[in-house]
C-alpha atoms as a PDB file:
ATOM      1  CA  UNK A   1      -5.484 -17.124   4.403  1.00  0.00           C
ATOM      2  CA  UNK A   2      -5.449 -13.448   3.561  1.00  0.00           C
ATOM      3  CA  UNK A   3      -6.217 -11.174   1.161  1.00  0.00           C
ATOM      4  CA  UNK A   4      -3.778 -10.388  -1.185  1.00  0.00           C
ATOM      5  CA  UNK A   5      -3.356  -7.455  -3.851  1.00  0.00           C
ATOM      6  CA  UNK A   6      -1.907  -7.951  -7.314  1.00  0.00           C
ATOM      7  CA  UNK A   7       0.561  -5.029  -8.672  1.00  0.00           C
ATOM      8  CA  UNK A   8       2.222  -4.228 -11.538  1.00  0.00           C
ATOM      9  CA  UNK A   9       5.795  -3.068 -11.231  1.00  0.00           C
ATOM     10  CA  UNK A  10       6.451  -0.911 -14.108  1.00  0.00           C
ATOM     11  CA  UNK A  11       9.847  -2.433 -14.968  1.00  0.00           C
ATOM     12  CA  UNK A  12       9.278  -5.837 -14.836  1.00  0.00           C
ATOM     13  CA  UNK A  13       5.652  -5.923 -16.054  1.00  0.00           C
ATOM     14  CA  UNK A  14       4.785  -9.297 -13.892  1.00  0.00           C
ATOM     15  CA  UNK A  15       2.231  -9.088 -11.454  1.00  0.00           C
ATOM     16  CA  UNK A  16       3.541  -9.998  -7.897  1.00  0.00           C
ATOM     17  CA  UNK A  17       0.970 -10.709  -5.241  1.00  0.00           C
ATOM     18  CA  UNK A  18       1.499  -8.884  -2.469  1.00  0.00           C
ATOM     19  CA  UNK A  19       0.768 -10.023   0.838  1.00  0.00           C
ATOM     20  CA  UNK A  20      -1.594  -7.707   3.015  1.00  0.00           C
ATOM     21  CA  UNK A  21      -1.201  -9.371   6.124  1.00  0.00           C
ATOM     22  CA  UNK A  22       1.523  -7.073   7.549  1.00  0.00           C
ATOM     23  CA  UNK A  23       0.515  -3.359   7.693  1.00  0.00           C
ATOM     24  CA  UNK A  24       4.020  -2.438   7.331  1.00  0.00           C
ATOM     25  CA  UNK A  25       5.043  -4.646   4.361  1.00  0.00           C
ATOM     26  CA  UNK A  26       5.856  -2.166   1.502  1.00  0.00           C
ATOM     27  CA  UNK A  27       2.608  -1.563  -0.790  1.00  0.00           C
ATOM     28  CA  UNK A  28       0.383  -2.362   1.876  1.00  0.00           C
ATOM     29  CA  UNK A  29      -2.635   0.040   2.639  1.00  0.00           C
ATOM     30  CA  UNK A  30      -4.216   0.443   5.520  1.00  0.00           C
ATOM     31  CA  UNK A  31      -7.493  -0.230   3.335  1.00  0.00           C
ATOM     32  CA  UNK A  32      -6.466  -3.528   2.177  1.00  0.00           C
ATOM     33  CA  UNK A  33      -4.622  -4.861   5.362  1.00  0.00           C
ATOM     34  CA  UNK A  34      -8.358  -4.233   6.841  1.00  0.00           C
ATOM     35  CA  UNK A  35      -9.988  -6.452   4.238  1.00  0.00           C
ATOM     36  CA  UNK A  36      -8.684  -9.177   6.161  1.00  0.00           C
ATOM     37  CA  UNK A  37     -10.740  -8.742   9.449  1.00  0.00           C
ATOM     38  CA  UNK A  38     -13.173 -10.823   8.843  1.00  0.00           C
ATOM     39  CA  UNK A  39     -16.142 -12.117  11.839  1.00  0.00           C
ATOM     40  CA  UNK A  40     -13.406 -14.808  12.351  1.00  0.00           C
ATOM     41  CA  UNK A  41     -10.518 -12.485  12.440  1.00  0.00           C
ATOM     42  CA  UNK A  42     -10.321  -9.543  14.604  1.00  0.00           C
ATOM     43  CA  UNK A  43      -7.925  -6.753  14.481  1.00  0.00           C
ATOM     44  CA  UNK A  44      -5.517  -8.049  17.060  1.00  0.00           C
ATOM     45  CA  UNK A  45      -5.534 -11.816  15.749  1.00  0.00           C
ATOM     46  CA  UNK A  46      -3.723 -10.065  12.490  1.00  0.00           C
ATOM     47  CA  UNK A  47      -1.768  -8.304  14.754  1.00  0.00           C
ATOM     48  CA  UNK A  48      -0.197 -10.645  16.805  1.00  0.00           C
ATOM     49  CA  UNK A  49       0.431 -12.931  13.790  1.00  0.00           C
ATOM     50  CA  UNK A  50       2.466 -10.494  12.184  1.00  0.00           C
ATOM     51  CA  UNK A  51       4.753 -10.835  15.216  1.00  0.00           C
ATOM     52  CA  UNK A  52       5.196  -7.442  16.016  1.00  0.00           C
ATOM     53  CA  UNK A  53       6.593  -5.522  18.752  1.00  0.00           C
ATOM     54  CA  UNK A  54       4.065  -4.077  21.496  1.00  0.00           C
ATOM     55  CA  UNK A  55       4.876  -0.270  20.521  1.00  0.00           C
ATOM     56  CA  UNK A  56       4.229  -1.283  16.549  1.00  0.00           C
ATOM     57  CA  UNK A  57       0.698  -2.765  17.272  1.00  0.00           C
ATOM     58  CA  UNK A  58       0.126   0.517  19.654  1.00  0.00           C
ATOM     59  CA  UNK A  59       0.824   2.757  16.909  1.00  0.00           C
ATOM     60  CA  UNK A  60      -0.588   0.752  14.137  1.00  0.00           C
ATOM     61  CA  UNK A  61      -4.216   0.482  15.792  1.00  0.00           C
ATOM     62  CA  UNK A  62      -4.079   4.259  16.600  1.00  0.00           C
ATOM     63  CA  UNK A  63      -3.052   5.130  12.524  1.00  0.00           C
ATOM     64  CA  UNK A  64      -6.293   2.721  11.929  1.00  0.00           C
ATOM     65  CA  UNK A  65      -8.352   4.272  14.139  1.00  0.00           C
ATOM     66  CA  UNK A  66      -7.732   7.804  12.512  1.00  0.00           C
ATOM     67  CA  UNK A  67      -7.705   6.210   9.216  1.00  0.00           C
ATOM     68  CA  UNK A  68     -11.429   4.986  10.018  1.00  0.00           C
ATOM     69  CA  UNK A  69     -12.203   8.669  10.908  1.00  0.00           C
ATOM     70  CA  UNK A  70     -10.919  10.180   7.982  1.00  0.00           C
ATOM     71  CA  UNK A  71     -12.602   7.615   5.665  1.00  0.00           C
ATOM     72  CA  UNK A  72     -15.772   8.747   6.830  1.00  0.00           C
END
Protein backbone atom coordinates (compact mmCIF):
# COMPACT_ATOMS: atom_id res chain seq x y z
CA UNK A 1 0.00 0.00 0.00
CA UNK A 2 1.48 3.29 -1.08
CA UNK A 3 0.74 6.49 -1.96
CA UNK A 4 0.13 7.16 -5.32
CA UNK A 5 -0.09 10.51 -7.46
CA UNK A 6 -2.58 11.06 -10.26
CA UNK A 7 -1.20 12.99 -13.55
CA UNK A 8 -2.43 14.22 -16.48
CA UNK A 9 -0.47 13.55 -19.63
CA UNK A 10 -1.22 16.28 -21.94
CA UNK A 11 -1.74 14.06 -25.01
CA UNK A 12 -3.77 11.52 -23.84
CA UNK A 13 -5.83 13.47 -21.27
CA UNK A 14 -6.38 10.17 -18.90
CA UNK A 15 -5.16 10.30 -15.58
CA UNK A 16 -2.59 7.46 -14.87
CA UNK A 17 -1.74 6.76 -11.27
CA UNK A 18 1.58 6.78 -10.75
CA UNK A 19 3.23 4.70 -8.35
CA UNK A 20 5.52 6.55 -5.70
CA UNK A 21 7.05 3.68 -4.27
CA UNK A 22 10.26 3.77 -6.36
CA UNK A 23 12.21 7.08 -6.09
CA UNK A 24 13.51 6.55 -9.45
CA UNK A 25 10.28 5.68 -11.34
CA UNK A 26 9.77 8.60 -13.83
CA UNK A 27 7.41 11.42 -12.22
CA UNK A 28 8.31 10.51 -8.90
CA UNK A 29 9.38 13.32 -6.36
CA UNK A 30 11.34 13.01 -3.71
CA UNK A 31 8.31 14.78 -1.79
CA UNK A 32 5.84 12.24 -2.63
CA UNK A 33 8.04 9.01 -2.48
CA UNK A 34 8.42 10.38 1.33
CA UNK A 35 4.67 10.43 1.90
CA UNK A 36 4.96 6.87 2.17
CA UNK A 37 7.10 6.60 5.42
CA UNK A 38 4.72 6.20 7.61
CA UNK A 39 5.38 5.05 11.82
CA UNK A 40 5.03 1.56 10.18
CA UNK A 41 7.30 2.19 7.31
CA UNK A 42 10.69 3.50 7.64
CA UNK A 43 12.92 4.80 5.01
CA UNK A 44 14.86 1.64 4.38
CA UNK A 45 11.68 -0.77 4.45
CA UNK A 46 10.75 1.33 1.04
CA UNK A 47 14.07 0.93 0.10
CA UNK A 48 14.75 -2.49 0.13
CA UNK A 49 11.32 -3.23 -1.42
CA UNK A 50 12.11 -1.40 -4.37
CA UNK A 51 14.90 -3.95 -4.86
CA UNK A 52 17.60 -1.78 -5.47
CA UNK A 53 21.20 -2.03 -5.73
CA UNK A 54 23.37 -1.06 -2.51
CA UNK A 55 25.06 2.08 -4.35
CA UNK A 56 21.26 3.30 -5.48
CA UNK A 57 19.91 3.23 -1.83
CA UNK A 58 23.44 5.03 -0.80
CA UNK A 59 22.84 7.75 -3.10
CA UNK A 60 19.16 7.95 -2.83
CA UNK A 61 19.18 8.48 1.13
CA UNK A 62 22.01 11.08 0.72
CA UNK A 63 19.72 13.17 -2.24
CA UNK A 64 16.91 12.83 0.70
CA UNK A 65 18.88 13.93 3.25
CA UNK A 66 19.85 17.22 1.31
CA UNK A 67 16.43 17.39 0.02
CA UNK A 68 15.23 17.58 3.83
CA UNK A 69 17.80 20.44 4.26
CA UNK A 70 16.82 22.42 1.50
CA UNK A 71 13.08 22.09 2.32
CA UNK A 72 13.67 23.77 5.40
Amino acid sequence: MGVTTEKTPKKEGVKVKLDTKNPFNKGVSYEAFLKNVTKTVTLDDLLKKADLTTDQIKWVKLEIEQFKKNKK
